[in-house]
N, C-alpha and C. Protein backbone atom coordinates (compact mmCIF):
# COMPACT_ATOMS: atom_id res chain seq x y z
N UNK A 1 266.34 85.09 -2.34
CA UNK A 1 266.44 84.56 -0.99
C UNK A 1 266.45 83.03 -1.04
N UNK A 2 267.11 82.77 -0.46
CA UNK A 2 267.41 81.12 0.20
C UNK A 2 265.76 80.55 0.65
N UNK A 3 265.16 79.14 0.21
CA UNK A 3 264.43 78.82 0.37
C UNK A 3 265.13 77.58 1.60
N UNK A 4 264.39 78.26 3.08
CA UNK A 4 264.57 76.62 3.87
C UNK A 4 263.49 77.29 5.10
N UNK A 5 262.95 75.61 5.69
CA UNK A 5 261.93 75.45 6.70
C UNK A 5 262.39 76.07 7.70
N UNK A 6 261.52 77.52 8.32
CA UNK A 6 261.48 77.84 10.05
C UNK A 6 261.59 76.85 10.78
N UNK A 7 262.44 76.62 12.02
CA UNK A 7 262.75 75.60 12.59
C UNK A 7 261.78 76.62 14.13
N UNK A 8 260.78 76.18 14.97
CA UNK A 8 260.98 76.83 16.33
C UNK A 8 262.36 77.00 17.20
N UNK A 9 262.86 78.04 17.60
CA UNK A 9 264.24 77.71 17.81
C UNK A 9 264.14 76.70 19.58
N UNK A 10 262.72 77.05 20.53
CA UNK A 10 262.87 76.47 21.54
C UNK A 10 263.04 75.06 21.50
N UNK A 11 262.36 74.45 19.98
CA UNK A 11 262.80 73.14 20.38
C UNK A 11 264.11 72.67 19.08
N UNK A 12 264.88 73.17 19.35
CA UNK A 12 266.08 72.76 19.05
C UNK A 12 266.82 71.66 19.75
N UNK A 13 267.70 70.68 19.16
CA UNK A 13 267.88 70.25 20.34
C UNK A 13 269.28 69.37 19.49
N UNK A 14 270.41 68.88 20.67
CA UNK A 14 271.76 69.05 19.96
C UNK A 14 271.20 68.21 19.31
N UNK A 15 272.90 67.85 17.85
CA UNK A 15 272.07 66.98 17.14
C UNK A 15 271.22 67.27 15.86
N UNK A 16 270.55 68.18 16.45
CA UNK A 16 269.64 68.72 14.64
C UNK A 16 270.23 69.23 13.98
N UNK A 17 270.03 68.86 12.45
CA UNK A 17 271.23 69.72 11.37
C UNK A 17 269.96 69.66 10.06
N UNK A 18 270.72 70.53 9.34
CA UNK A 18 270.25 71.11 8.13
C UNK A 18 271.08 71.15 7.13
N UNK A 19 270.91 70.74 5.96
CA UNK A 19 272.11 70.99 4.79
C UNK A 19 271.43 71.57 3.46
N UNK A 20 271.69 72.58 2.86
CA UNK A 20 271.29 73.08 1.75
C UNK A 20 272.07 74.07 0.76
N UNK A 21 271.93 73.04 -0.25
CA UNK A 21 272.63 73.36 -1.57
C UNK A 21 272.14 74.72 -2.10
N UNK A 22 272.84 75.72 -1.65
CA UNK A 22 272.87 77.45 -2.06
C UNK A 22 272.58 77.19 -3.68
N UNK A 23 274.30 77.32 -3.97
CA UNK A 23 273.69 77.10 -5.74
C UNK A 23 274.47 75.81 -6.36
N UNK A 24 274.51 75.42 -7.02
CA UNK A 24 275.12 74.12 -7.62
C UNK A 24 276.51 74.39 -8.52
N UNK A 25 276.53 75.59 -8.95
CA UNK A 25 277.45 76.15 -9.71
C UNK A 25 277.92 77.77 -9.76
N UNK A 26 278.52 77.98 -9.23
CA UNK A 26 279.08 79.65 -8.62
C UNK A 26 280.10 80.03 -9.94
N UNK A 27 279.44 80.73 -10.51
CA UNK A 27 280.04 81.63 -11.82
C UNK A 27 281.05 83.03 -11.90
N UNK A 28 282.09 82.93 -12.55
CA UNK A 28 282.02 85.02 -12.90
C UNK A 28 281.24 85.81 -12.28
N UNK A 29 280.72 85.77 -13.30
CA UNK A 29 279.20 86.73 -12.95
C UNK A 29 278.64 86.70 -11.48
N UNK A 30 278.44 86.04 -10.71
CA UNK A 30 278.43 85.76 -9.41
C UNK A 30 279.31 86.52 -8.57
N UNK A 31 280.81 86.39 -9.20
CA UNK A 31 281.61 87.03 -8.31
C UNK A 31 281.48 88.74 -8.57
N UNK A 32 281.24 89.23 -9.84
CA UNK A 32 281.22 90.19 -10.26
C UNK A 32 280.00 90.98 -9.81
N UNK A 33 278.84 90.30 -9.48
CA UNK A 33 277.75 91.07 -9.18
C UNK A 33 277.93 91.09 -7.76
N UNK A 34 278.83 90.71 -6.92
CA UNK A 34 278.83 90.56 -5.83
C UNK A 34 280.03 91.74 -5.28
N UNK A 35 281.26 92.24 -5.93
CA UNK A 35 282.18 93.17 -6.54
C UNK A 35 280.96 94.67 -6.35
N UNK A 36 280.49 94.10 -7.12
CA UNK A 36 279.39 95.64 -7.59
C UNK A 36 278.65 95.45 -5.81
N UNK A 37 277.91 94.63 -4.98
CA UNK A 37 277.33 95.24 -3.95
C UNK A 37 277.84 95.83 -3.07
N UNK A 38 279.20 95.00 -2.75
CA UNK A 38 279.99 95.21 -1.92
C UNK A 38 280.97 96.63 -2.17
N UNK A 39 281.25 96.32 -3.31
CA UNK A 39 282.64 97.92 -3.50
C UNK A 39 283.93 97.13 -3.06
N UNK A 40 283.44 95.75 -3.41
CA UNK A 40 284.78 94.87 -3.42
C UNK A 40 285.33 94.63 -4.81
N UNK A 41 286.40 94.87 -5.66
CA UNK A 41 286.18 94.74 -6.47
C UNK A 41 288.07 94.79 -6.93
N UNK A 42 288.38 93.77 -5.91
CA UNK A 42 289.80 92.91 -5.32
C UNK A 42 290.25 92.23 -6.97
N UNK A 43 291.23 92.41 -7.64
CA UNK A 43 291.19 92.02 -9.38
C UNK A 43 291.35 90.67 -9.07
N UNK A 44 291.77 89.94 -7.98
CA UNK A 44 291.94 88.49 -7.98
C UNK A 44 290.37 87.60 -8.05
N UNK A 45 289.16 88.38 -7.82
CA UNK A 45 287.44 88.16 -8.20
C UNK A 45 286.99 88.52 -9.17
N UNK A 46 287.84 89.56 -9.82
CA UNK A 46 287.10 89.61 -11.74
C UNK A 46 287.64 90.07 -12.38
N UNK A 47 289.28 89.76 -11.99
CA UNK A 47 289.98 90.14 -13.61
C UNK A 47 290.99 88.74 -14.06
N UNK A 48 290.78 87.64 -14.58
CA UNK A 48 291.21 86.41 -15.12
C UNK A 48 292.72 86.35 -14.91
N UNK A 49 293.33 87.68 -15.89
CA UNK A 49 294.62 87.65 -16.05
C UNK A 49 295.49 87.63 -14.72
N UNK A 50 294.59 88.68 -14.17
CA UNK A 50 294.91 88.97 -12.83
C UNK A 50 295.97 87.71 -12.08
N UNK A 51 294.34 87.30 -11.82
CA UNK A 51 294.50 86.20 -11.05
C UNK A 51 295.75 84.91 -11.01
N UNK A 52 295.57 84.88 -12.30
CA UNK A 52 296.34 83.57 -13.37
C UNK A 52 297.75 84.44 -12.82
N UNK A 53 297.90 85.44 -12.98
CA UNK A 53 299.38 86.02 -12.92
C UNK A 53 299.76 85.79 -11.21
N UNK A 54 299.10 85.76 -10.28
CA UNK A 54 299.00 85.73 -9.28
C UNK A 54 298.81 84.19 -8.58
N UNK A 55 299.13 83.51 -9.57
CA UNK A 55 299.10 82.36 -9.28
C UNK A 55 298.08 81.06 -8.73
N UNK A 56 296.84 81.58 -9.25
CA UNK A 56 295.58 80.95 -8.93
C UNK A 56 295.25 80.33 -10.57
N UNK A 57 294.17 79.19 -10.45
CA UNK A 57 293.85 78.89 -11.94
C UNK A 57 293.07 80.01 -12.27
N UNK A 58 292.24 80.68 -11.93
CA UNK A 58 290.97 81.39 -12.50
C UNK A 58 291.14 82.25 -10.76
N UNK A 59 289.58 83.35 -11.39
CA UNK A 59 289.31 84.50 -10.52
C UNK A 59 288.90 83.37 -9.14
N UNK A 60 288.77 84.16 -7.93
CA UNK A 60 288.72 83.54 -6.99
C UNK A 60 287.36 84.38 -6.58
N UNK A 61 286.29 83.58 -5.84
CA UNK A 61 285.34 84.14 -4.81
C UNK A 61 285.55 85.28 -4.02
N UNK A 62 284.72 85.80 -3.25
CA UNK A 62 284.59 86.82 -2.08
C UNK A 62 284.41 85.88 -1.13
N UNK A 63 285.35 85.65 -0.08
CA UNK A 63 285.02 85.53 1.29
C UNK A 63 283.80 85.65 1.91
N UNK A 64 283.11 86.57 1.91
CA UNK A 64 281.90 87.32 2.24
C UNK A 64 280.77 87.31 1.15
N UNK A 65 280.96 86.73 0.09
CA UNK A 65 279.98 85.97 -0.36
C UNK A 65 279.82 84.72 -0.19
N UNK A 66 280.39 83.75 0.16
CA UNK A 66 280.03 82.64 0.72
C UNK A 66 279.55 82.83 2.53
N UNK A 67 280.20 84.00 3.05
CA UNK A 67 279.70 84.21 4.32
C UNK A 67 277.96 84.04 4.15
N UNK A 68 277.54 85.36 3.11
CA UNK A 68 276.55 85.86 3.30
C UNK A 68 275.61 84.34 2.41
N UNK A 69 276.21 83.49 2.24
CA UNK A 69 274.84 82.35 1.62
C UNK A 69 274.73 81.64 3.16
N UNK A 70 275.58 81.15 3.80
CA UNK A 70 275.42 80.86 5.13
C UNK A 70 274.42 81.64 6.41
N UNK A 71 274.98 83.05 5.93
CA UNK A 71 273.76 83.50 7.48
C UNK A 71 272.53 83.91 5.80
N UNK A 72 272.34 83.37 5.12
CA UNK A 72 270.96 83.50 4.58
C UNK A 72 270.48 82.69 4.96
N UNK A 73 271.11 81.29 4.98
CA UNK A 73 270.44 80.06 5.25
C UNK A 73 270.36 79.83 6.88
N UNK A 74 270.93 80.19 7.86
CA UNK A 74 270.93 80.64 9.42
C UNK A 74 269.73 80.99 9.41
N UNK A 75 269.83 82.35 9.12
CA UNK A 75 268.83 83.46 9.22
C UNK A 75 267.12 82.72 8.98
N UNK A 76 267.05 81.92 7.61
CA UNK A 76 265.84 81.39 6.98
C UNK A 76 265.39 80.55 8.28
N UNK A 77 266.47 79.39 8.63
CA UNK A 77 266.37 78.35 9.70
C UNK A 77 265.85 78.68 11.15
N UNK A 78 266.66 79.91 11.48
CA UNK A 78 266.24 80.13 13.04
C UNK A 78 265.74 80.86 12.99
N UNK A 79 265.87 82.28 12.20
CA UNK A 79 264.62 83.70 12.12
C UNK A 79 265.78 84.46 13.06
N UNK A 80 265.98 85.47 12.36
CA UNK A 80 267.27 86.62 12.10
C UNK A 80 267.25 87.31 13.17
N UNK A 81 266.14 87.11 14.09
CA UNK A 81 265.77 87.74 15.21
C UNK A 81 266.26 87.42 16.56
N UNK A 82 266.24 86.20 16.29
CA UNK A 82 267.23 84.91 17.21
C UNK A 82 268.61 84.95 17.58
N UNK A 83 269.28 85.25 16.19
CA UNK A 83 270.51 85.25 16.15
C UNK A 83 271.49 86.34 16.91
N UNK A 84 271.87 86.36 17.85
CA UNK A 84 273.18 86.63 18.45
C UNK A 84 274.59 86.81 17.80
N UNK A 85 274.72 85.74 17.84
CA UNK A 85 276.42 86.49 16.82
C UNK A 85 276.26 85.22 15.49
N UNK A 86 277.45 85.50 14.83
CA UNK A 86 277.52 84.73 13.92
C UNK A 86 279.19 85.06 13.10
N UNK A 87 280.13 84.24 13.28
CA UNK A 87 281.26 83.85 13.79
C UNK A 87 281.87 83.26 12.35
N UNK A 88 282.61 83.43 11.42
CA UNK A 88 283.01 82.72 10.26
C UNK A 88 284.62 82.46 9.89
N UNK A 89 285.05 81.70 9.95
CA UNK A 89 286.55 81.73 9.13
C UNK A 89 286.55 81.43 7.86
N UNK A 90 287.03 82.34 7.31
CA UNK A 90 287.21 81.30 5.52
C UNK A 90 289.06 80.46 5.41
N UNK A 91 288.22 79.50 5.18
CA UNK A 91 289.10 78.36 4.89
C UNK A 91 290.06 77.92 3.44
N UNK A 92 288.88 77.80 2.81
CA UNK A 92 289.43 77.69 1.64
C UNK A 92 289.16 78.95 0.61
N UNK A 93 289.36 78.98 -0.91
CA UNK A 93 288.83 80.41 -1.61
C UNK A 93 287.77 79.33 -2.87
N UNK A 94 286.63 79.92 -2.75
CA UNK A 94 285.42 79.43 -3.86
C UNK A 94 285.86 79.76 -5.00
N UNK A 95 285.53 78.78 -5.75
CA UNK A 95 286.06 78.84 -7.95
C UNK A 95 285.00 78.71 -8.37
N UNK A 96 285.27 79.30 -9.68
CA UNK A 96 283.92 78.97 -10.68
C UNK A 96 283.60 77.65 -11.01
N UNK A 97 282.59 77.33 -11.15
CA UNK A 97 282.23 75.84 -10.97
C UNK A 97 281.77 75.23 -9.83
N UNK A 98 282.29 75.70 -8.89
CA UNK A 98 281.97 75.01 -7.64
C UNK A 98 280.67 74.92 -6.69
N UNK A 99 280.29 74.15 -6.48
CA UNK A 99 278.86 74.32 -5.95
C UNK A 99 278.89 74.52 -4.03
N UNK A 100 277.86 75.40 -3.43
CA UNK A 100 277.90 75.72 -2.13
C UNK A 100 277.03 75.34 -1.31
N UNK A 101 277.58 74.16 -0.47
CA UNK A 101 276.30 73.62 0.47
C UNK A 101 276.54 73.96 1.83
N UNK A 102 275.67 74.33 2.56
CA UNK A 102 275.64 74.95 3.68
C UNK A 102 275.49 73.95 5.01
N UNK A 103 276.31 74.09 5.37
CA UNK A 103 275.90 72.83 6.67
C UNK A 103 275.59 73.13 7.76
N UNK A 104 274.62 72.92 8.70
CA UNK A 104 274.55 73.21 10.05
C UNK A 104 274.00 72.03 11.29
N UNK A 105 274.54 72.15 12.43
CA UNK A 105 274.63 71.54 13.67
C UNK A 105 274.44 71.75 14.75
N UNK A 106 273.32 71.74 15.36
CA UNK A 106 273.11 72.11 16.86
C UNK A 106 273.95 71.70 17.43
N UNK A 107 275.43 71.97 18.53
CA UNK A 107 276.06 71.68 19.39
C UNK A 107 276.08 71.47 20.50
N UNK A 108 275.28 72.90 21.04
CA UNK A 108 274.71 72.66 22.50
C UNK A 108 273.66 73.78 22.82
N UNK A 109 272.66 73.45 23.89
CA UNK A 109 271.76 73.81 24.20
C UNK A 109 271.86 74.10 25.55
N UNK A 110 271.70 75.65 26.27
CA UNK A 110 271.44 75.60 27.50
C UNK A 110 270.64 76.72 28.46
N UNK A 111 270.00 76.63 29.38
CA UNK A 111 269.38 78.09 30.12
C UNK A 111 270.80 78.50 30.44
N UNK A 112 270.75 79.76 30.46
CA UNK A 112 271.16 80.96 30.99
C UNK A 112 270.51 81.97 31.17
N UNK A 113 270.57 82.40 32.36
CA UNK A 113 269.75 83.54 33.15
C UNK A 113 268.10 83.73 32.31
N UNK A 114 267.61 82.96 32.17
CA UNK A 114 265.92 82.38 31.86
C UNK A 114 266.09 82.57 30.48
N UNK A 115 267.33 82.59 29.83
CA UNK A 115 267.43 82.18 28.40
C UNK A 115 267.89 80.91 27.94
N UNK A 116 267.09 80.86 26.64
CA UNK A 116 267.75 79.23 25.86
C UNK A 116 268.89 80.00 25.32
N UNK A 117 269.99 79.36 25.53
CA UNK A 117 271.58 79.74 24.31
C UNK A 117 271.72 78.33 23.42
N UNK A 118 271.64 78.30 22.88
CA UNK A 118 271.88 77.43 21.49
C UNK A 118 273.34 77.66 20.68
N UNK A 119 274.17 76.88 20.67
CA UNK A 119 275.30 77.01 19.71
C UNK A 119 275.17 75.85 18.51
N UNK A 120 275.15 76.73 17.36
CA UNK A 120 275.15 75.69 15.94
C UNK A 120 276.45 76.01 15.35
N UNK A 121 277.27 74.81 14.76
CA UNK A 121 278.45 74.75 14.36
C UNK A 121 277.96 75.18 12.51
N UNK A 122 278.34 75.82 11.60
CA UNK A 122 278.23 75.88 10.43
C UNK A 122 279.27 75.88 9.63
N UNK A 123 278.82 75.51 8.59
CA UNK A 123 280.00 74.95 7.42
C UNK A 123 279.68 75.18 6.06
N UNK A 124 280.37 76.23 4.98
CA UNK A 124 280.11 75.71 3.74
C UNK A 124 281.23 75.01 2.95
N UNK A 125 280.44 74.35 2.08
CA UNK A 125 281.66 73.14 1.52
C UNK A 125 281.19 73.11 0.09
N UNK A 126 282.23 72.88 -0.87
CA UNK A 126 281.84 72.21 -2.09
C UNK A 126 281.38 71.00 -2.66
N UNK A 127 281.36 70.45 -3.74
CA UNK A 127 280.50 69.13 -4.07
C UNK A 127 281.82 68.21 -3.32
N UNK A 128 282.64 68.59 -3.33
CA UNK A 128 283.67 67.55 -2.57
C UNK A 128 284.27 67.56 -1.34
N UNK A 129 283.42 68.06 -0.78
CA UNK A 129 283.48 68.52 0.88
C UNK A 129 284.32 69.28 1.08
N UNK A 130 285.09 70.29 0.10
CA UNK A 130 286.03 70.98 0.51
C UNK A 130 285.85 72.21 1.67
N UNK A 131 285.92 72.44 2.34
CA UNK A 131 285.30 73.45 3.53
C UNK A 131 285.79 74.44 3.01
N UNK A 132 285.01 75.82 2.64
CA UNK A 132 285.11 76.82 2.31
C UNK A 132 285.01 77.71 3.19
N UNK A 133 284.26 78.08 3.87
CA UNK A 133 284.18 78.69 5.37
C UNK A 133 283.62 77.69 6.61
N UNK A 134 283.86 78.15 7.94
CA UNK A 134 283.65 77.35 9.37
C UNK A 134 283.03 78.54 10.18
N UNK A 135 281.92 77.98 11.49
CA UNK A 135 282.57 79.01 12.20
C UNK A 135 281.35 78.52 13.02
N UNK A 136 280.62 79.66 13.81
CA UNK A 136 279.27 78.93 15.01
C UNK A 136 278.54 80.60 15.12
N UNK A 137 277.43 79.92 15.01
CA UNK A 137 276.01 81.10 15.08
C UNK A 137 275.30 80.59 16.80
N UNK A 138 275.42 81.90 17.36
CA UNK A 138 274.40 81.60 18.80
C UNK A 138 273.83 82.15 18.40
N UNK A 139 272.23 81.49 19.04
CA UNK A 139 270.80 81.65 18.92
C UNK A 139 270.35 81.85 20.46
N UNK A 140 269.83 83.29 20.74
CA UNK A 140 269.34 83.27 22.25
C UNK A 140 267.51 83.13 21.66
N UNK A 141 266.72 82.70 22.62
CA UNK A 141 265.38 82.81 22.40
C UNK A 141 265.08 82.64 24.13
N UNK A 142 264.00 83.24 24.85
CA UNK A 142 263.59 83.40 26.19
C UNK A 142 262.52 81.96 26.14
């Protein structure tokens, strides 16, 4: 599990962000153990030749493993309980080597019907800001 600080979600407020470096270096093996949870197991994520023939340098990431380091780190931040939807595009495709930092942004804050709605913009990116996935997590809390 993702190590990051419970935030109270009532006092959120636009403006607050969080950034945390998932892992520093996303491997094979990474993609492959991730193949095995899922029953994804797409040859362009763990078969080399594959890939290379298909016109990529190397195996490519799961989509949905970079999803799932993002709502880990959501989830840690606001408390999984909070969360409402959670919304992702993948942008770019994750390589071996590449490291995954998670970005997040309070956007806006507002009552609705005696609820707080909270919209946070999220982002993961590589060491070179490449945006790997986008997308926005609402947070209701009363």
């Amino acid at each position: 599990m993702i190590d990051v600080d419970r935030v109270e979600v009532a006092t959120l407020s636009i403006g607050d962000e969080l950034e945390v470096e998932v892992t520093d270096s996303l491997d094979r093996t990474d993609f492959v153990r991730y193949a095995g949870a899922s029953g994804d197991f797409n040859p362009l994520h763990v078969d080399e030749v594959y890939a290379r023939n298909a016109g990529y340098d190397s195996v490519v990431g799961h989509g949905m493993l970079v999803c799932g380091y993002v709502s880990q780190v959501v989830s840690g931040w606001l408390g999984i309980q909070f969360i409402s939807t959670l919304d992702v595009r993948f942008v770019s495709k994750a390589r071996p080597g590449d490291a995954v930092i998670v970005r997040c942004e309070v956007v806006s804050c507002e009552l609705r019907d005696d609820e707080t709605v909270t919209d946070v913009a999220v982002e993961a990116v590589d060491r070179t800001g490449r945006t790997l996935a986008e997308g926005n997590v609402t947070v209701l809390a009363d």
